[in-house]
Protein backbone atom coordinates (compact mmCIF):
# COMPACT_ATOMS: atom_id res chain seq x y z
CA UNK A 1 15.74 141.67 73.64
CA UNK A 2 17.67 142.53 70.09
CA UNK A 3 20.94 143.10 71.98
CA UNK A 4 20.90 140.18 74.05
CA UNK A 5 20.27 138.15 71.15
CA UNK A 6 23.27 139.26 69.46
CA UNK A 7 25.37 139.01 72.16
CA UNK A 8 24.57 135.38 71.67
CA UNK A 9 24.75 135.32 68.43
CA UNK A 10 28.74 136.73 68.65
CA UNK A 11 29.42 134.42 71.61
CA UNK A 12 28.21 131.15 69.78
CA UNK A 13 30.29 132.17 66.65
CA UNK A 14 33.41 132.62 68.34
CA UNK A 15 36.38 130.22 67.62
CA UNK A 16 37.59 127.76 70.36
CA UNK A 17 40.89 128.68 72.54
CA UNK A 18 43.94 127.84 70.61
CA UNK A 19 45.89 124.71 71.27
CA UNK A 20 42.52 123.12 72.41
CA UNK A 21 40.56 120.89 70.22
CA UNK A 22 37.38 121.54 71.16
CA UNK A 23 36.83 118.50 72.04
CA UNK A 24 37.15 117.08 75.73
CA UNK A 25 39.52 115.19 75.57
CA UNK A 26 40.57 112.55 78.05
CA UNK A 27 44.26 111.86 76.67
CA UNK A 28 47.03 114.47 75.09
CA UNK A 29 50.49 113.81 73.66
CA UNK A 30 53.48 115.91 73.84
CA UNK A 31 56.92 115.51 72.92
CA UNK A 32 59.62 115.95 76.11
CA UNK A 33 63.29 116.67 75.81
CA UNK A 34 65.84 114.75 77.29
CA UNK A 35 69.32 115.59 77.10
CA UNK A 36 72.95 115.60 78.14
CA UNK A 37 75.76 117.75 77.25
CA UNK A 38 79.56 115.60 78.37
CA UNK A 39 82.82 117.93 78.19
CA UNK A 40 86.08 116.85 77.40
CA UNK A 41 88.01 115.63 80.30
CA UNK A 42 90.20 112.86 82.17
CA UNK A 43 90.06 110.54 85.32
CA UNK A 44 93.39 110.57 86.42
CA UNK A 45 93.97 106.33 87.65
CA UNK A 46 91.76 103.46 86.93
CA UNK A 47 89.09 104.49 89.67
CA UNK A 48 85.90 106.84 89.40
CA UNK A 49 88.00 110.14 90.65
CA UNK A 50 91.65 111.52 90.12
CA UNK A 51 94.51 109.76 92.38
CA UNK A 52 96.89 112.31 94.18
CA UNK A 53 99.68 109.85 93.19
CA UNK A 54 100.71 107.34 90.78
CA UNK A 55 102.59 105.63 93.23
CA UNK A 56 107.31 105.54 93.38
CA UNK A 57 109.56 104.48 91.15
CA UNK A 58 111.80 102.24 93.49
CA UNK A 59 115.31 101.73 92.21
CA UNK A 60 115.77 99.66 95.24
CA UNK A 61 118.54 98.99 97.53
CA UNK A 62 121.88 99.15 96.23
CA UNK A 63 125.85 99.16 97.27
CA UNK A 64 127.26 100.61 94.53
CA UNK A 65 126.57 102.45 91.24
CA UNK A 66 128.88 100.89 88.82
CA UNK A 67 127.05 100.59 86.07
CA UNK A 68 123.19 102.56 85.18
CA UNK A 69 120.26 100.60 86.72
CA UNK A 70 117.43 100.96 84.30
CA UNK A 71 113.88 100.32 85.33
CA UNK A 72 110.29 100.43 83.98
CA UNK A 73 106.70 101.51 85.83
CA UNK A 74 104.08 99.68 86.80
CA UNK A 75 100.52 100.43 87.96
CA UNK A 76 100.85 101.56 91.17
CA UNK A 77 104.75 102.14 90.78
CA UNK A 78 104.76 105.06 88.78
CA UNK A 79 103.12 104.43 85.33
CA UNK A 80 100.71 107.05 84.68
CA UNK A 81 97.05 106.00 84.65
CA UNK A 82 94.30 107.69 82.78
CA UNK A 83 91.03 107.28 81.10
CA UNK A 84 89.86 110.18 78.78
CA UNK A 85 87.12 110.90 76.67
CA UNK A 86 88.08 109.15 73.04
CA UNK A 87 89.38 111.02 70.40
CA UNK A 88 91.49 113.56 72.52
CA UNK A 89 95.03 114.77 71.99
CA UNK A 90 96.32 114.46 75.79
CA UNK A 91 99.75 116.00 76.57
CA UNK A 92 101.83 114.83 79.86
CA UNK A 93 104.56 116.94 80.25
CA UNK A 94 106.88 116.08 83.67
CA UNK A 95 108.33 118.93 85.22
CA UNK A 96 112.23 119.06 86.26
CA UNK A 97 111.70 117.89 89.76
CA UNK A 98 112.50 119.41 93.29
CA UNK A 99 116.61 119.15 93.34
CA UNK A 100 117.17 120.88 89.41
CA UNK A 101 116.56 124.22 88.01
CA UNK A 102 116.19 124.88 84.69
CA UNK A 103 116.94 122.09 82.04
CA UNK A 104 117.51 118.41 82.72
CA UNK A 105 119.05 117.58 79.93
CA UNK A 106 122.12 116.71 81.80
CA UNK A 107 119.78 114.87 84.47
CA UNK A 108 117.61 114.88 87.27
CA UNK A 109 118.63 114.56 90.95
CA UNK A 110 118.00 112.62 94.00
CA UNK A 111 118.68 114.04 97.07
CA UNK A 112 119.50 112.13 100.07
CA UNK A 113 116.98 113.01 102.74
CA UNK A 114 120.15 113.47 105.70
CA UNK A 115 122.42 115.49 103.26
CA UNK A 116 123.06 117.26 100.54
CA UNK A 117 124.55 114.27 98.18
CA UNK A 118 122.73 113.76 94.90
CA UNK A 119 122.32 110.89 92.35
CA UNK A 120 122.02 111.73 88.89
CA UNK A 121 118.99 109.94 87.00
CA UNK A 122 116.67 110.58 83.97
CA UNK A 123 113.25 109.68 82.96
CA UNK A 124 112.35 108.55 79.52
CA UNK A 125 109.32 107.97 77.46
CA UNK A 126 110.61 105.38 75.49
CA UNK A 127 112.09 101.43 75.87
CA UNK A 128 115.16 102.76 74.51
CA UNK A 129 116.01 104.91 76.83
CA UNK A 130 116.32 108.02 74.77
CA UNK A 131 113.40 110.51 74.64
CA UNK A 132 113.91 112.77 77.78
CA UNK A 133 110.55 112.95 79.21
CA UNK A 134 109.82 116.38 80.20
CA UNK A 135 107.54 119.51 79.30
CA UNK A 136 108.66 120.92 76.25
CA UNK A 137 110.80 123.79 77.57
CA UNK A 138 112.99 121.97 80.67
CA UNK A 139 115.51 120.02 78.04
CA UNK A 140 112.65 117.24 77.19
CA UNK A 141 109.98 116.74 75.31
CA UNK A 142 106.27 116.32 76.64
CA UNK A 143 104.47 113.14 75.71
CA UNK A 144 101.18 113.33 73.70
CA UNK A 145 98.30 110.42 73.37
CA UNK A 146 95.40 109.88 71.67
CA UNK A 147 92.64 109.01 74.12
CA UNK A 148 91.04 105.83 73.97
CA UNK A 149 87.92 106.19 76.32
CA UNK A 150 89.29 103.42 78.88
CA UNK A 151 91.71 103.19 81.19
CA UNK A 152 95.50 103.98 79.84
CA UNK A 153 98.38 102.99 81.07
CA UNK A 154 101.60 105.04 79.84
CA UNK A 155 105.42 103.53 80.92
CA UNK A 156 107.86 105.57 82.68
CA UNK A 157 111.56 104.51 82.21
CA UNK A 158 113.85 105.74 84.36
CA UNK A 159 117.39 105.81 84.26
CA UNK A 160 119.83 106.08 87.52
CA UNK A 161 123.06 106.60 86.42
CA UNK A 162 126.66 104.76 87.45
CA UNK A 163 128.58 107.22 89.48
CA UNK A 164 132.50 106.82 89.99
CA UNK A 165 132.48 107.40 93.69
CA UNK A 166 130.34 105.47 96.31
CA UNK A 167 127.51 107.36 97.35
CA UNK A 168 126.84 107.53 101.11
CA UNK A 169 124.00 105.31 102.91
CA UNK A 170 120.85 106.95 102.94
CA UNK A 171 117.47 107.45 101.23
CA UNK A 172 117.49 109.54 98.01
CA UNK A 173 114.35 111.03 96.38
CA UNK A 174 112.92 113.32 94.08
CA UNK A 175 109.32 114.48 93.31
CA UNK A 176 108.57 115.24 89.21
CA UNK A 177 105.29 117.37 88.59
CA UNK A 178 102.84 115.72 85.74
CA UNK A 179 100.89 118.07 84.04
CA UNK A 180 97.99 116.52 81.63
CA UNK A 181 96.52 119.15 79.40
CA UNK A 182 93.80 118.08 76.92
């Protein structure tokens, strides 16, 4: 009878579980984390998700090239859309195109689709017509921002330039590469 008694006496004694009260309760509070971790990044165009395009710069029809034909983007018609996080440096850099190698500081080309004939023209990042617009290493400089948080719209001039001789009928083109890096 002496040891069961003190078996009782050591169980009765003993401190309750940790993390419970000892009391029963009927209610507990504890804290939850919520959280959310957003990287650095851009939406390229106004949407939701990055365009594959910003659209053509359309010098339209012409006859002759007597004089330069300057003209400016639009949404849609080459500006370059984008909404980044605020507060970021974002660089667009344009490559040389499809028709030049190496620099363009003597200018891009179109190429009519039917031959080999080119037209010389030039794209700017400036009203003025006089900041090449390229990557840094082609002959131009790249273009940096600061990033607003909404939807940016950045101007592309472009430049085709008068040529002496009349070009032949046809369609003339060019793709340029646009590079954001942030």
């Amino acid at each position: 009878m002496r040891i069961s008694a003190c078996g009782l006496l050591l169980w009765m004694t003993m401190p309750p579980a940790i993390g419970d009260t000892g009391i029963n309760d009927l209610q507990k509070s504890t804290p939850l984390t919520v959280n959310a971790t957003v990287v650095k990044g851009c939406v390229l165009g106004s949407g939701n998700s990055d365009v594959t395009t910003f659209g053509t710069l359309n010098f339209g029809q012409i006859s002759s090239l007597a004089s330069n034909i300057n003209i400016v983007s639009s949404a849609g018609a080459g500006s370059v859309l984008l909404r980044c996080n605020p507060g970021l440096s974002v660089t667009l850099a344009l490559g040389v195109g499809n028709n030049v190698t190496g620099s363009i500081s003597a200018g891009r080309k179109l190429k009519n689709t039917l031959t080999t004939e080119t037209l010389l023209y030039q794209l700017y990042q400036d009203n003025n017509y006089s900041t090449l617009w390229g990557d840094g290493g082609n002959g131009g400089s790249a273009q940096v921002i600061a990033a607003t948080g909404s939807t940016q719209e950045i101007k592309v001039y472009a430049r085709l330039f008068s040529a002496s001789t009349l070009p032949s009928s046809g369609t003339y083109n060019d793709t340029v590469l646009l590079t954001v890096t942030y």
